[in-house]
PDB file of N, CA and C in Angstrom:
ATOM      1  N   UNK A   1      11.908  34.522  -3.364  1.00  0.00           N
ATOM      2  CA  UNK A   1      12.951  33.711  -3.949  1.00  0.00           C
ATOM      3  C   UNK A   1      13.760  33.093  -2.802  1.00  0.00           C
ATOM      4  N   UNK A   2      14.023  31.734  -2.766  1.00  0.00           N
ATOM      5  CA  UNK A   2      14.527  30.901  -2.111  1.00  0.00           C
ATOM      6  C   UNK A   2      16.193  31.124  -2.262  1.00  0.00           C
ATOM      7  N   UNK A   3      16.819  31.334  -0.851  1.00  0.00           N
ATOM      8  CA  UNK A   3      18.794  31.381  -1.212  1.00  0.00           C
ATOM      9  C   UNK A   3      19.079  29.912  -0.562  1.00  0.00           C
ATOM     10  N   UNK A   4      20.069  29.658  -0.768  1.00  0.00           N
ATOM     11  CA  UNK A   4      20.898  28.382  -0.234  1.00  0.00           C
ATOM     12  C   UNK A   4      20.978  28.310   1.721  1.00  0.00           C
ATOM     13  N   UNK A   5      20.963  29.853   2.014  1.00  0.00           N
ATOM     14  CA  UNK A   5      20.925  30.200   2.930  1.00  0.00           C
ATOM     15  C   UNK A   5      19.556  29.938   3.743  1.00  0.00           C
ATOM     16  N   UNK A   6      18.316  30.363   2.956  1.00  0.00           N
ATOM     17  CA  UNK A   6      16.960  30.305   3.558  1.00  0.00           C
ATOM     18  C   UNK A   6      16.883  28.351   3.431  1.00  0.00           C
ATOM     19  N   UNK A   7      17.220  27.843   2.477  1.00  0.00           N
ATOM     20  CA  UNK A   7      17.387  26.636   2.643  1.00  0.00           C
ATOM     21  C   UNK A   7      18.107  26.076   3.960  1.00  0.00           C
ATOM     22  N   UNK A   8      19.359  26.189   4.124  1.00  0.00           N
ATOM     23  CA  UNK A   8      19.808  26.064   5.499  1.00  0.00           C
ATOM     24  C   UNK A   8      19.057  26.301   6.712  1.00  0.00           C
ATOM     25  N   UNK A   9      18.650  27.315   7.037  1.00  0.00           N
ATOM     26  CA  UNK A   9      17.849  27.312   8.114  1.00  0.00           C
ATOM     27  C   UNK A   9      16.408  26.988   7.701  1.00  0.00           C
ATOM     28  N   UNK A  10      16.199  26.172   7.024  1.00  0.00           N
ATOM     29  CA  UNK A  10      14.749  25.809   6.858  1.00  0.00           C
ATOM     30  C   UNK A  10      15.073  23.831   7.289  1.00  0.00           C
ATOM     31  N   UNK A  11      16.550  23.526   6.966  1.00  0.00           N
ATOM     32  CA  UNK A  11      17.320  21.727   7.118  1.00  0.00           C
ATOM     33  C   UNK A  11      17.434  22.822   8.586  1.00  0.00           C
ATOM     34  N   UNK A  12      17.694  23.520   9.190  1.00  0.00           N
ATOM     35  CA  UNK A  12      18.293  23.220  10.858  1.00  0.00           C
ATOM     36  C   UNK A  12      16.691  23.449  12.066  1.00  0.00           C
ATOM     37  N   UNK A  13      15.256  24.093  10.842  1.00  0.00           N
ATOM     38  CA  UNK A  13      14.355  24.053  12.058  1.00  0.00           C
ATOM     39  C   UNK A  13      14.182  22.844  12.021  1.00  0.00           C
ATOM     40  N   UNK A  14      13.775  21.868  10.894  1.00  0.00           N
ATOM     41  CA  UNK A  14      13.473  20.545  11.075  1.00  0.00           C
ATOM     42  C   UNK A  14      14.353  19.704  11.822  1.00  0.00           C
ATOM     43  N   UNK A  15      15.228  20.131  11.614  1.00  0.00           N
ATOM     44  CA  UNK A  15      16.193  19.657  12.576  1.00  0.00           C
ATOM     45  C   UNK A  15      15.664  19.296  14.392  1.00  0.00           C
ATOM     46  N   UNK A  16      15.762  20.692  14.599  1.00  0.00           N
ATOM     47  CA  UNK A  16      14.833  21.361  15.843  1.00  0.00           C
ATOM     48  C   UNK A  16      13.805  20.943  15.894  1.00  0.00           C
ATOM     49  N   UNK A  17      12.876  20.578  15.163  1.00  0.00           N
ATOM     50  CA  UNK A  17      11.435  20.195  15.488  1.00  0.00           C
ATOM     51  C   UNK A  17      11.939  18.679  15.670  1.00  0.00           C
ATOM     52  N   UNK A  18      12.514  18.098  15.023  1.00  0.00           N
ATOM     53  CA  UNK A  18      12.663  16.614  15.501  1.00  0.00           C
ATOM     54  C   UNK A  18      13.298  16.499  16.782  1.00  0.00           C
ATOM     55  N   UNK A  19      14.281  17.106  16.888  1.00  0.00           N
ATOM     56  CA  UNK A  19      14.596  16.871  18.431  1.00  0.00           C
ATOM     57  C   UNK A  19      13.838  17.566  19.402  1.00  0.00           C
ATOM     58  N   UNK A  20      13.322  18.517  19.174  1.00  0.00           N
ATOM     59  CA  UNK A  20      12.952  19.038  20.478  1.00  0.00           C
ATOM     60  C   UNK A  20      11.235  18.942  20.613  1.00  0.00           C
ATOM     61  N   UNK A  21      10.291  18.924  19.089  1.00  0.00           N
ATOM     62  CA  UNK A  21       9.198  18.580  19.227  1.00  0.00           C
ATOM     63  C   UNK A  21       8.545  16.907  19.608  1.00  0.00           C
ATOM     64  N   UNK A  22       7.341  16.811  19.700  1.00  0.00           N
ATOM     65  CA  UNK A  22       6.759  15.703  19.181  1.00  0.00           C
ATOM     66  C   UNK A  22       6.274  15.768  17.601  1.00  0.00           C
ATOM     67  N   UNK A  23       7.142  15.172  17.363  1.00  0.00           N
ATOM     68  CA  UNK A  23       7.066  15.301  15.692  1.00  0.00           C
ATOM     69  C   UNK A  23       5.680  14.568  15.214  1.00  0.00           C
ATOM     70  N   UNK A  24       5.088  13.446  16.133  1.00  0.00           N
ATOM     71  CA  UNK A  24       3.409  13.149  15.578  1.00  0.00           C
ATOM     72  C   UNK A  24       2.684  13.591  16.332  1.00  0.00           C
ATOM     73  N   UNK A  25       2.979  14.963  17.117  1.00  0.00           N
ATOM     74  CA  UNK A  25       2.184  15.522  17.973  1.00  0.00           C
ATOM     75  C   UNK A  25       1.018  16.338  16.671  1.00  0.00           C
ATOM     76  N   UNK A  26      -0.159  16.242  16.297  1.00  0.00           N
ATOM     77  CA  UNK A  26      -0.568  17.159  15.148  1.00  0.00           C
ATOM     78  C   UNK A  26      -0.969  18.489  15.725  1.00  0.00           C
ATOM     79  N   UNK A  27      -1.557  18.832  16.916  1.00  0.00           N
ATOM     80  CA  UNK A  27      -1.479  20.463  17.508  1.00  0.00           C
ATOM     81  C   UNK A  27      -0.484  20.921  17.335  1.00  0.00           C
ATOM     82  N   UNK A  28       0.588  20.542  17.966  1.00  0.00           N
ATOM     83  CA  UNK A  28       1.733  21.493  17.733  1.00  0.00           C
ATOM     84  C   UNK A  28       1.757  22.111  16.179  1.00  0.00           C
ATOM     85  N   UNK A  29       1.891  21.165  15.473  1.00  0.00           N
ATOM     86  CA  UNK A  29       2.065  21.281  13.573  1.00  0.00           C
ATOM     87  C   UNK A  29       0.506  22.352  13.565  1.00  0.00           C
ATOM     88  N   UNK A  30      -0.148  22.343  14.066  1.00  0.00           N
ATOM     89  CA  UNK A  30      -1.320  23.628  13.673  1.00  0.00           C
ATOM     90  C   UNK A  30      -1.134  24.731  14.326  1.00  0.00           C
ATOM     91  N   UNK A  31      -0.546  24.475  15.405  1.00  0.00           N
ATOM     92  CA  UNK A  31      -0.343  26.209  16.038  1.00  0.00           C
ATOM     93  C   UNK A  31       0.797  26.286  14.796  1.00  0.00           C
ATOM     94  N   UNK A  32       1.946  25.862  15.124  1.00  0.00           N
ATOM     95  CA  UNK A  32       3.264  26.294  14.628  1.00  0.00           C
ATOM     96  C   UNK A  32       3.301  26.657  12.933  1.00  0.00           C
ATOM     97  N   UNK A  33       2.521  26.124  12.116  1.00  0.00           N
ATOM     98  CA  UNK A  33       1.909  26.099  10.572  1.00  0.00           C
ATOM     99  C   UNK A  33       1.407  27.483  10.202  1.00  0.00           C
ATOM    100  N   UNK A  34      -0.101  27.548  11.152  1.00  0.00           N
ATOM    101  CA  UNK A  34      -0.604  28.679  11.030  1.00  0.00           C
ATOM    102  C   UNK A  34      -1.923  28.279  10.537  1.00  0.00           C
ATOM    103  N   UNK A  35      -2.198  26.521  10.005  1.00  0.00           N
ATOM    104  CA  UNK A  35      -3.346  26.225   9.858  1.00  0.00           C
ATOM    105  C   UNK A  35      -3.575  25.176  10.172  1.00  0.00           C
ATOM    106  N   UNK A  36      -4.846  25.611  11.234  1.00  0.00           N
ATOM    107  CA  UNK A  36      -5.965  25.093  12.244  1.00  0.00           C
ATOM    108  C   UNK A  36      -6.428  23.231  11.157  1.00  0.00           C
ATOM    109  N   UNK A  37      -6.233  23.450  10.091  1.00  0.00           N
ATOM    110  CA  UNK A  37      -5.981  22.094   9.443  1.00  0.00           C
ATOM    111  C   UNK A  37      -5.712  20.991   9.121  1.00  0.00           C
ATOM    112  N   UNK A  38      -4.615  21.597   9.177  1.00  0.00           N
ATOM    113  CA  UNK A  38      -3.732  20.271   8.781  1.00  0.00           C
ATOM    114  C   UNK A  38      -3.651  19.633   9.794  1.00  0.00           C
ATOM    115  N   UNK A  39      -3.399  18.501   9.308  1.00  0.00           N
ATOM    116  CA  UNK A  39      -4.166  17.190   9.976  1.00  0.00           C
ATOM    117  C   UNK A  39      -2.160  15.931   9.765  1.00  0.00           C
ATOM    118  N   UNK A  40      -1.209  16.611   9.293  1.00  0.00           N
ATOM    119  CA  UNK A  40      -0.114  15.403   9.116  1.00  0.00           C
ATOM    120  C   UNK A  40       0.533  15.033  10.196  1.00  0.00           C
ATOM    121  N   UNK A  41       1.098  13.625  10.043  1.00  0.00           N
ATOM    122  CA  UNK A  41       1.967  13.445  11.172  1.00  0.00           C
ATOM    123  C   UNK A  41       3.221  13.207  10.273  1.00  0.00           C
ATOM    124  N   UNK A  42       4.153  13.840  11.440  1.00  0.00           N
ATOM    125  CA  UNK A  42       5.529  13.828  10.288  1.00  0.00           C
ATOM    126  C   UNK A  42       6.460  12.686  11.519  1.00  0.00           C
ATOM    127  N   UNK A  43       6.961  11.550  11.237  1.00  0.00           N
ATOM    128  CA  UNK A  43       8.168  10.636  11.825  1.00  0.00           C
ATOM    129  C   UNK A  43       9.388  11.299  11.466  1.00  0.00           C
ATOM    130  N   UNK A  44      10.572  11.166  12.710  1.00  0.00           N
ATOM    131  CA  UNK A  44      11.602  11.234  12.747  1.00  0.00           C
ATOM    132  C   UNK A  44      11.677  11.108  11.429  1.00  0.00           C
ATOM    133  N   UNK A  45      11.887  10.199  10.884  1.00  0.00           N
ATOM    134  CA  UNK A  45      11.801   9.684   9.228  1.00  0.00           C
ATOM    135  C   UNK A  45      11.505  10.123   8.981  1.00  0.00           C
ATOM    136  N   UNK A  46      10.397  10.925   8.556  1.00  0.00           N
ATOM    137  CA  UNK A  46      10.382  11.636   7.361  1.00  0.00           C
ATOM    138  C   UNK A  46      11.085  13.212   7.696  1.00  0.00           C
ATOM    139  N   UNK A  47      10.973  13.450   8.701  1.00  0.00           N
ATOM    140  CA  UNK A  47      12.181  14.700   8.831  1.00  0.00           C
ATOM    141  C   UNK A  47      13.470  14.484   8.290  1.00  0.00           C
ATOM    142  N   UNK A  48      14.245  13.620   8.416  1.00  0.00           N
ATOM    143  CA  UNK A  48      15.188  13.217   8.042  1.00  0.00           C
ATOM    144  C   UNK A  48      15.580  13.155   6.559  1.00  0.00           C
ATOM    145  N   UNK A  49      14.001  12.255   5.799  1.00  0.00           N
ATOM    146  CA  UNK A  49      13.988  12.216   4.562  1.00  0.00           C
ATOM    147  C   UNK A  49      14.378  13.818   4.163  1.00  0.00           C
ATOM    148  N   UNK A  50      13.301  14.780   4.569  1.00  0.00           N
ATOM    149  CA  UNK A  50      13.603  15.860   4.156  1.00  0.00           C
ATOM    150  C   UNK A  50      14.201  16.360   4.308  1.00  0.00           C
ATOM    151  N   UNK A  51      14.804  16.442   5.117  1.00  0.00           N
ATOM    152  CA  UNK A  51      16.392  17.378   5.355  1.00  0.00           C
ATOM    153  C   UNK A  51      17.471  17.120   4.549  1.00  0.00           C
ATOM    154  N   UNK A  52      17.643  15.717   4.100  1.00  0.00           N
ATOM    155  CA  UNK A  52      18.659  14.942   3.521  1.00  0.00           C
ATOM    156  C   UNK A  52      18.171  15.464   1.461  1.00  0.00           C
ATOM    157  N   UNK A  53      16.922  15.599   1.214  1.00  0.00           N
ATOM    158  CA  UNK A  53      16.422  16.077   0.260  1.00  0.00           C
ATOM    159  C   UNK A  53      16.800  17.232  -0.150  1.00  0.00           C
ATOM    160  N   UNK A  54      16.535  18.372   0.835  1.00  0.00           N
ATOM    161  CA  UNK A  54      17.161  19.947   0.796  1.00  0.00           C
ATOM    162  C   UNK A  54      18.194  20.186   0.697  1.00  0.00           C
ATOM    163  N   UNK A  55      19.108  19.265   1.435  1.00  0.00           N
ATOM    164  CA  UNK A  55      20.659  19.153   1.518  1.00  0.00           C
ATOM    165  C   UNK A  55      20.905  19.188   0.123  1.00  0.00           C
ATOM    166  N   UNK A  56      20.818  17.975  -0.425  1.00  0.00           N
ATOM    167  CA  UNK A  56      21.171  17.800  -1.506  1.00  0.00           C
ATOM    168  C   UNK A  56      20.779  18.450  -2.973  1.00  0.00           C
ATOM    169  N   UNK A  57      19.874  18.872  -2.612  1.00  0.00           N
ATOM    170  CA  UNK A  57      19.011  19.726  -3.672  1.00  0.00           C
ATOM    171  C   UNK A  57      19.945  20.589  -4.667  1.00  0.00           C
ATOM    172  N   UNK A  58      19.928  20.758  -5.642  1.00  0.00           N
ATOM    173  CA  UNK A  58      20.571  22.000  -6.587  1.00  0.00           C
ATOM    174  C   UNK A  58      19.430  23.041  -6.426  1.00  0.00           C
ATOM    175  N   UNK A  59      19.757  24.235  -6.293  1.00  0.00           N
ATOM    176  CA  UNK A  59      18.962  25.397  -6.833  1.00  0.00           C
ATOM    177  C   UNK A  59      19.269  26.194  -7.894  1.00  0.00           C
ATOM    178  N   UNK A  60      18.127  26.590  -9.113  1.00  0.00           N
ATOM    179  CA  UNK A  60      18.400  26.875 -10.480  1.00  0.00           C
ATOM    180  C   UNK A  60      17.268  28.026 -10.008  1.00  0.00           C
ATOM    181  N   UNK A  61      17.447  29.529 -10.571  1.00  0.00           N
ATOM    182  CA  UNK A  61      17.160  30.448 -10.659  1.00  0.00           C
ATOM    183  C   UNK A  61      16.497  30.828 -12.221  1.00  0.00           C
ATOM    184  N   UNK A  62      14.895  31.124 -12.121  1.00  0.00           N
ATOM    185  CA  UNK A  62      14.067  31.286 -13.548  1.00  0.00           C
ATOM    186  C   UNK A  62      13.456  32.628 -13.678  1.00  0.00           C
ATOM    187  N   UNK A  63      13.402  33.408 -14.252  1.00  0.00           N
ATOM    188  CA  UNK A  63      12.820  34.468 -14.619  1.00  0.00           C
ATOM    189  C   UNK A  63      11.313  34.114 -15.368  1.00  0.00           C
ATOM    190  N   UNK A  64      10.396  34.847 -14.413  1.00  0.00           N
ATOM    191  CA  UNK A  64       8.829  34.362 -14.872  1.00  0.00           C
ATOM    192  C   UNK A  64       8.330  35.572 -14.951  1.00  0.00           C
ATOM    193  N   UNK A  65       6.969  35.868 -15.480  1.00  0.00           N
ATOM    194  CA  UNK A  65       6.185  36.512 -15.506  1.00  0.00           C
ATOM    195  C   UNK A  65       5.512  36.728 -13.644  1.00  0.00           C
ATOM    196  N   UNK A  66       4.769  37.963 -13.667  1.00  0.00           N
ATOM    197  CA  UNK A  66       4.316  38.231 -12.446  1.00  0.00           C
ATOM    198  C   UNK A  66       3.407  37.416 -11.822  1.00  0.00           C
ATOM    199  N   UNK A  67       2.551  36.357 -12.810  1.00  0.00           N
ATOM    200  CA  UNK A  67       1.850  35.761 -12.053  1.00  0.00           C
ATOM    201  C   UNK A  67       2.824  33.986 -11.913  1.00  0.00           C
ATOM    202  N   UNK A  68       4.284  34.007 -12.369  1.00  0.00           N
ATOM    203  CA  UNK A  68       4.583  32.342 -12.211  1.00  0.00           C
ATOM    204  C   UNK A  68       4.122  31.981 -13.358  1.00  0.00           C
ATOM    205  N   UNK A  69       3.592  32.026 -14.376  1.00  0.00           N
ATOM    206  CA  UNK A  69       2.965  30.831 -15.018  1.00  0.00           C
ATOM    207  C   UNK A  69       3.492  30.562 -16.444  1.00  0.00           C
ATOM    208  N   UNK A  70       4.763  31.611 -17.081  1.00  0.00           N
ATOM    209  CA  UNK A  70       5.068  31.905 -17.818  1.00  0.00           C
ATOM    210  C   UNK A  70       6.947  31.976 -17.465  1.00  0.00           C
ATOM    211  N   UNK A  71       7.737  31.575 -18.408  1.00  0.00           N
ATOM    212  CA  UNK A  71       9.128  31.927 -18.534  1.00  0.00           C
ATOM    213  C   UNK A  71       9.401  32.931 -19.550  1.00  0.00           C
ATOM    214  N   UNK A  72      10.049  33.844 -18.965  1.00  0.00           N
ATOM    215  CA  UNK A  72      10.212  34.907 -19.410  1.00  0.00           C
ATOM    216  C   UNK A  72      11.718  35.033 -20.078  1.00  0.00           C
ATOM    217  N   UNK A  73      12.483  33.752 -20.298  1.00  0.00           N
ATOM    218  CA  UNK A  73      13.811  33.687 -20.166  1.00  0.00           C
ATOM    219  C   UNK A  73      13.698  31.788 -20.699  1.00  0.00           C
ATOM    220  N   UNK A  74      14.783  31.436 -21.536  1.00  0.00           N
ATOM    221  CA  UNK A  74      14.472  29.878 -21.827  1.00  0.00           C
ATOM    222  C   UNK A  74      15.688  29.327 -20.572  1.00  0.00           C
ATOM    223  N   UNK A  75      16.376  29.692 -20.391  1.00  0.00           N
ATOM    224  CA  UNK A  75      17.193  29.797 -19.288  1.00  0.00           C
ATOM    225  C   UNK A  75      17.431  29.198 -17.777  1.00  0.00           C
ATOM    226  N   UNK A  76      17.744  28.803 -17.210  1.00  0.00           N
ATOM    227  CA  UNK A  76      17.778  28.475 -15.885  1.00  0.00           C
ATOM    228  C   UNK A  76      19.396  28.668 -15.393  1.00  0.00           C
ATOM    229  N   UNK A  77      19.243  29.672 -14.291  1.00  0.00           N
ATOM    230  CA  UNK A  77      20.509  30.510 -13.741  1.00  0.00           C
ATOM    231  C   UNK A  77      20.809  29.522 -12.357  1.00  0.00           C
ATOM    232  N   UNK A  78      22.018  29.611 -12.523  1.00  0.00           N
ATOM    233  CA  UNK A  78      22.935  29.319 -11.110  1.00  0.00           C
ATOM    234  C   UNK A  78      22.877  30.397  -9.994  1.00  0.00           C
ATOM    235  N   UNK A  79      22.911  31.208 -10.307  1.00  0.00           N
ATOM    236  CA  UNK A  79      22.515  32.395  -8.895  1.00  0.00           C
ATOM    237  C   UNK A  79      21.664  33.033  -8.917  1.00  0.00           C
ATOM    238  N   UNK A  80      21.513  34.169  -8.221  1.00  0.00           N
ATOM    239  CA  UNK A  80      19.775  34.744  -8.253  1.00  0.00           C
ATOM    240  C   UNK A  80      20.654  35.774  -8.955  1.00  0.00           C
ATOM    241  N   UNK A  81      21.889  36.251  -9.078  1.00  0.00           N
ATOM    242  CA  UNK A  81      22.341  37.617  -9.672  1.00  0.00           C
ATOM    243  C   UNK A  81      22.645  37.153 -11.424  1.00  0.00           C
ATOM    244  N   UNK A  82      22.754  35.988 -11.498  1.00  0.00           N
ATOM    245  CA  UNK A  82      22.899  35.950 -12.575  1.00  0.00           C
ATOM    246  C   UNK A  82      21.305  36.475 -13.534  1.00  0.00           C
ATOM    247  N   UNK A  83      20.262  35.448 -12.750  1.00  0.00           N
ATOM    248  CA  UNK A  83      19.231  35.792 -13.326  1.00  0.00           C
ATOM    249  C   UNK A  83      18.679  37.168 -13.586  1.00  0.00           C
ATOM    250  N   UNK A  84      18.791  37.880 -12.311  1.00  0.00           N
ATOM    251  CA  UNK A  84      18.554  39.250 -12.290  1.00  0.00           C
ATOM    252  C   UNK A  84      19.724  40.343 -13.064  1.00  0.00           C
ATOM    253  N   UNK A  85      20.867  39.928 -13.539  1.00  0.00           N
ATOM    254  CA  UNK A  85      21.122  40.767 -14.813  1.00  0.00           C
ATOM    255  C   UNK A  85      20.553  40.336 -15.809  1.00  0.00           C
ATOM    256  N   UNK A  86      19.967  38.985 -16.720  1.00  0.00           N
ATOM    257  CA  UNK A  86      18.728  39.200 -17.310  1.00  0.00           C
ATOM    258  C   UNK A  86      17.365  39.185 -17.522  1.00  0.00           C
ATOM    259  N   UNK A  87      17.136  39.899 -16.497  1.00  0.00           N
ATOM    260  CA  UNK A  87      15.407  40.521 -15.788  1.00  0.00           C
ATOM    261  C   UNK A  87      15.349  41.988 -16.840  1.00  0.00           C
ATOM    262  N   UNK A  88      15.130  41.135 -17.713  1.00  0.00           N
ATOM    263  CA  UNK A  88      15.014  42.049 -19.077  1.00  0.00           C
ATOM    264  C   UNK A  88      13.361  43.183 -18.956  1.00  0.00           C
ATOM    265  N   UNK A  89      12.708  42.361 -17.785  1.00  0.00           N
ATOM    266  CA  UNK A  89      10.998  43.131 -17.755  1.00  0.00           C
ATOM    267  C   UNK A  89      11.027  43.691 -16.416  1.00  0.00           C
ATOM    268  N   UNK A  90      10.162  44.671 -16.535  1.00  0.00           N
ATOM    269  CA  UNK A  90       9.506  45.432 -15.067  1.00  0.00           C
ATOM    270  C   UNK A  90       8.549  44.175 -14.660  1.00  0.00           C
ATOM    271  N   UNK A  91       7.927  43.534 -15.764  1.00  0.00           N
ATOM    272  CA  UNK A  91       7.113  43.072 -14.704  1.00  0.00           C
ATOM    273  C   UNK A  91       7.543  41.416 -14.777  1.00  0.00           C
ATOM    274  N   UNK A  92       8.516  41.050 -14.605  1.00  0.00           N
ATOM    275  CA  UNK A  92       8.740  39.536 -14.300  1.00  0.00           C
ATOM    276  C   UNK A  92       9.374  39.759 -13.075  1.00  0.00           C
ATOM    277  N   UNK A  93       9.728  38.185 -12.352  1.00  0.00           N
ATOM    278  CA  UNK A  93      10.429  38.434 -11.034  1.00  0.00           C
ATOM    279  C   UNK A  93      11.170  37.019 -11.166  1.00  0.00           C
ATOM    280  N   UNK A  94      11.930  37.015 -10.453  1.00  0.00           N
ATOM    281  CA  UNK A  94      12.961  35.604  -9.978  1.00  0.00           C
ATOM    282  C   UNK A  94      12.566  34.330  -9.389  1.00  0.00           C
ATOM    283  N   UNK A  95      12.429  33.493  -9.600  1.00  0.00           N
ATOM    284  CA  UNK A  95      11.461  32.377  -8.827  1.00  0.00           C
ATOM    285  C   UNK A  95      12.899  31.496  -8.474  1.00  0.00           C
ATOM    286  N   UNK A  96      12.971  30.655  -7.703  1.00  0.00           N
ATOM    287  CA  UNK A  96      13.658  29.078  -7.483  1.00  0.00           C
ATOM    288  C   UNK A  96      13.168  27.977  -7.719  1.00  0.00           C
ATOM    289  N   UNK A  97      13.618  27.534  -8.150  1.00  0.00           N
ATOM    290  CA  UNK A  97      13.955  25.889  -8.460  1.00  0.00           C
ATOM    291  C   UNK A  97      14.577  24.729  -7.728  1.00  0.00           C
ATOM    292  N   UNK A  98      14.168  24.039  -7.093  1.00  0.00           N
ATOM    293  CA  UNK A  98      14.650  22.851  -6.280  1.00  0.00           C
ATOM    294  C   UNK A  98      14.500  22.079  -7.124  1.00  0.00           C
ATOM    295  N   UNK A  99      15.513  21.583  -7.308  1.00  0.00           N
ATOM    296  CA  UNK A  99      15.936  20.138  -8.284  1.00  0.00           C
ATOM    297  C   UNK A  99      16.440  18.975  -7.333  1.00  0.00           C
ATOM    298  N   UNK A 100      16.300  17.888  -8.003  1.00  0.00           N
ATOM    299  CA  UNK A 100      16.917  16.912  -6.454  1.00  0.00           C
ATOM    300  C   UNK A 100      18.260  17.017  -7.499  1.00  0.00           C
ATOM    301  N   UNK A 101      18.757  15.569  -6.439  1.00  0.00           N
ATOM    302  CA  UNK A 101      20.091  15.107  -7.105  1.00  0.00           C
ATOM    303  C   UNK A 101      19.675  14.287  -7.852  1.00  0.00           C
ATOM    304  N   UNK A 102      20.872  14.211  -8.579  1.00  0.00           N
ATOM    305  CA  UNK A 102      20.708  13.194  -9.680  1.00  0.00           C
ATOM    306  C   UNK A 102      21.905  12.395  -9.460  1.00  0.00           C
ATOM    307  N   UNK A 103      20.748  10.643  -9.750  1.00  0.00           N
ATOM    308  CA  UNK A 103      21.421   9.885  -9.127  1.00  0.00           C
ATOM    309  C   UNK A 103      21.969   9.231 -10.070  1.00  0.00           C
ATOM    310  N   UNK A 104      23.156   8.554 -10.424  1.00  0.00           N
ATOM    311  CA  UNK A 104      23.852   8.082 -11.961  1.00  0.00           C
ATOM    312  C   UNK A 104      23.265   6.373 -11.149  1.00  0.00           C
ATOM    313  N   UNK A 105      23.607   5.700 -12.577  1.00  0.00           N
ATOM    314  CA  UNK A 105      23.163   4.059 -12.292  1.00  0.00           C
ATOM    315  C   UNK A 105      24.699   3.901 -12.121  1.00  0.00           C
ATOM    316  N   UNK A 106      25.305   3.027 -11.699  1.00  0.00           N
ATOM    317  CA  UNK A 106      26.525   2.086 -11.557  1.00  0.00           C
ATOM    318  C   UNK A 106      26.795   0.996 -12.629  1.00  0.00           C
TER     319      UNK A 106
END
Protein backbone atom coordinates (compact mmCIF):
# COMPACT_ATOMS: atom_id res chain seq x y z
CA UNK A 1 0.00 0.00 0.00
CA UNK A 2 1.16 3.29 -1.27
CA UNK A 3 1.40 6.49 1.72
CA UNK A 4 1.61 10.12 0.62
CA UNK A 5 4.94 9.73 2.06
CA UNK A 6 6.22 6.73 -0.29
CA UNK A 7 4.76 9.06 -2.92
CA UNK A 8 7.08 11.88 -1.91
CA UNK A 9 10.12 10.17 -2.13
CA UNK A 10 9.20 8.40 -5.21
CA UNK A 11 8.48 12.88 -6.87
CA UNK A 12 12.18 13.54 -5.12
CA UNK A 13 14.11 10.25 -6.87
CA UNK A 14 12.83 11.45 -10.18
CA UNK A 15 13.73 14.41 -9.23
CA UNK A 16 17.37 13.03 -8.73
CA UNK A 17 17.43 11.02 -11.73
CA UNK A 18 16.76 14.11 -13.81
CA UNK A 19 19.34 16.08 -12.44
CA UNK A 20 21.90 13.95 -11.75
CA UNK A 21 21.23 11.05 -14.40
CA UNK A 22 21.20 10.87 -18.17
CA UNK A 23 17.69 10.60 -18.28
CA UNK A 24 17.89 9.03 -22.21
CA UNK A 25 20.75 7.18 -21.10
CA UNK A 26 18.66 3.47 -21.47
CA UNK A 27 21.56 1.30 -19.43
CA UNK A 28 21.39 3.22 -16.65
CA UNK A 29 17.24 2.72 -16.59
CA UNK A 30 18.21 -1.28 -16.81
CA UNK A 31 20.71 -1.56 -14.18
CA UNK A 32 18.75 0.88 -11.90
CA UNK A 33 14.98 -0.92 -12.86
CA UNK A 34 16.19 -4.30 -12.36
CA UNK A 35 15.17 -5.21 -15.97
CA UNK A 36 17.78 -6.05 -18.48
CA UNK A 37 14.64 -4.87 -20.85
CA UNK A 38 13.38 -2.19 -20.91
CA UNK A 39 14.21 -0.43 -23.62
CA UNK A 40 12.46 3.59 -22.55
CA UNK A 41 13.86 6.81 -22.84
CA UNK A 42 12.46 9.15 -20.35
CA UNK A 43 13.10 13.42 -21.27
CA UNK A 44 13.52 15.92 -18.70
CA UNK A 45 9.84 16.25 -19.79
CA UNK A 46 8.51 13.59 -19.10
CA UNK A 47 10.06 13.46 -15.58
CA UNK A 48 8.60 16.51 -14.91
CA UNK A 49 5.26 15.44 -16.42
CA UNK A 50 5.41 12.88 -13.77
CA UNK A 51 6.33 14.39 -10.87
CA UNK A 52 3.84 17.20 -11.40
CA UNK A 53 1.17 14.10 -11.85
CA UNK A 54 2.09 12.48 -8.34
CA UNK A 55 2.12 15.81 -6.83
CA UNK A 56 -1.10 16.37 -7.57
CA UNK A 57 -2.61 13.09 -7.36
CA UNK A 58 -5.41 12.32 -4.59
CA UNK A 59 -4.93 9.00 -2.88
CA UNK A 60 -8.20 6.91 -2.04
CA UNK A 61 -7.69 3.78 0.03
CA UNK A 62 -9.89 0.27 -1.18
CA UNK A 63 -10.30 -2.82 0.58
CA UNK A 64 -9.91 -5.90 -1.94
CA UNK A 65 -9.80 -9.36 -1.86
CA UNK A 66 -6.27 -11.18 -1.66
CA UNK A 67 -5.82 -11.53 -5.12
CA UNK A 68 -6.88 -7.41 -6.15
CA UNK A 69 -9.56 -8.36 -8.32
CA UNK A 70 -12.50 -7.97 -6.17
CA UNK A 71 -13.86 -4.99 -3.67
CA UNK A 72 -14.50 -6.12 -0.64
CA UNK A 73 -15.99 -2.77 0.60
CA UNK A 74 -18.23 -0.33 -2.00
CA UNK A 75 -16.21 2.36 -0.41
CA UNK A 76 -13.16 4.32 -1.12
CA UNK A 77 -11.24 5.68 2.15
CA UNK A 78 -9.23 8.83 2.67
CA UNK A 79 -6.58 7.14 4.84
CA UNK A 80 -5.19 3.75 5.02
CA UNK A 81 -6.61 3.72 8.87
CA UNK A 82 -9.77 4.53 7.91
CA UNK A 83 -9.92 1.63 5.54
CA UNK A 84 -8.33 -0.74 7.86
CA UNK A 85 -11.01 -0.20 10.64
CA UNK A 86 -13.27 -1.64 7.95
CA UNK A 87 -11.06 -4.68 6.96
CA UNK A 88 -14.00 -6.59 7.95
CA UNK A 89 -11.90 -10.07 6.34
CA UNK A 90 -8.72 -12.02 7.23
CA UNK A 91 -8.29 -12.39 3.90
CA UNK A 92 -8.64 -8.93 2.09
CA UNK A 93 -5.87 -6.27 2.23
CA UNK A 94 -5.64 -2.40 1.54
CA UNK A 95 -4.70 -1.39 -1.94
CA UNK A 96 -4.19 2.56 -3.21
CA UNK A 97 -5.62 4.49 -5.55
CA UNK A 98 -4.02 7.30 -7.54
CA UNK A 99 -6.55 9.49 -8.89
CA UNK A 100 -5.36 12.56 -10.85
CA UNK A 101 -6.76 15.96 -10.33
CA UNK A 102 -9.63 17.03 -11.45
CA UNK A 103 -9.66 19.67 -13.64
CA UNK A 104 -13.07 22.03 -13.56
CA UNK A 105 -13.82 23.82 -17.16
CA UNK A 106 -13.92 27.76 -16.67
Amino acid sequence: MLTRQDILLIIAALQFWAEEMDPEETHLLKIYSGDANVDQIWTSADIQRLRTQLNSAKLKYAVTNVGGTEFLTPELFSTPESAEQSHFSETGQIGTLILPEIKTRD
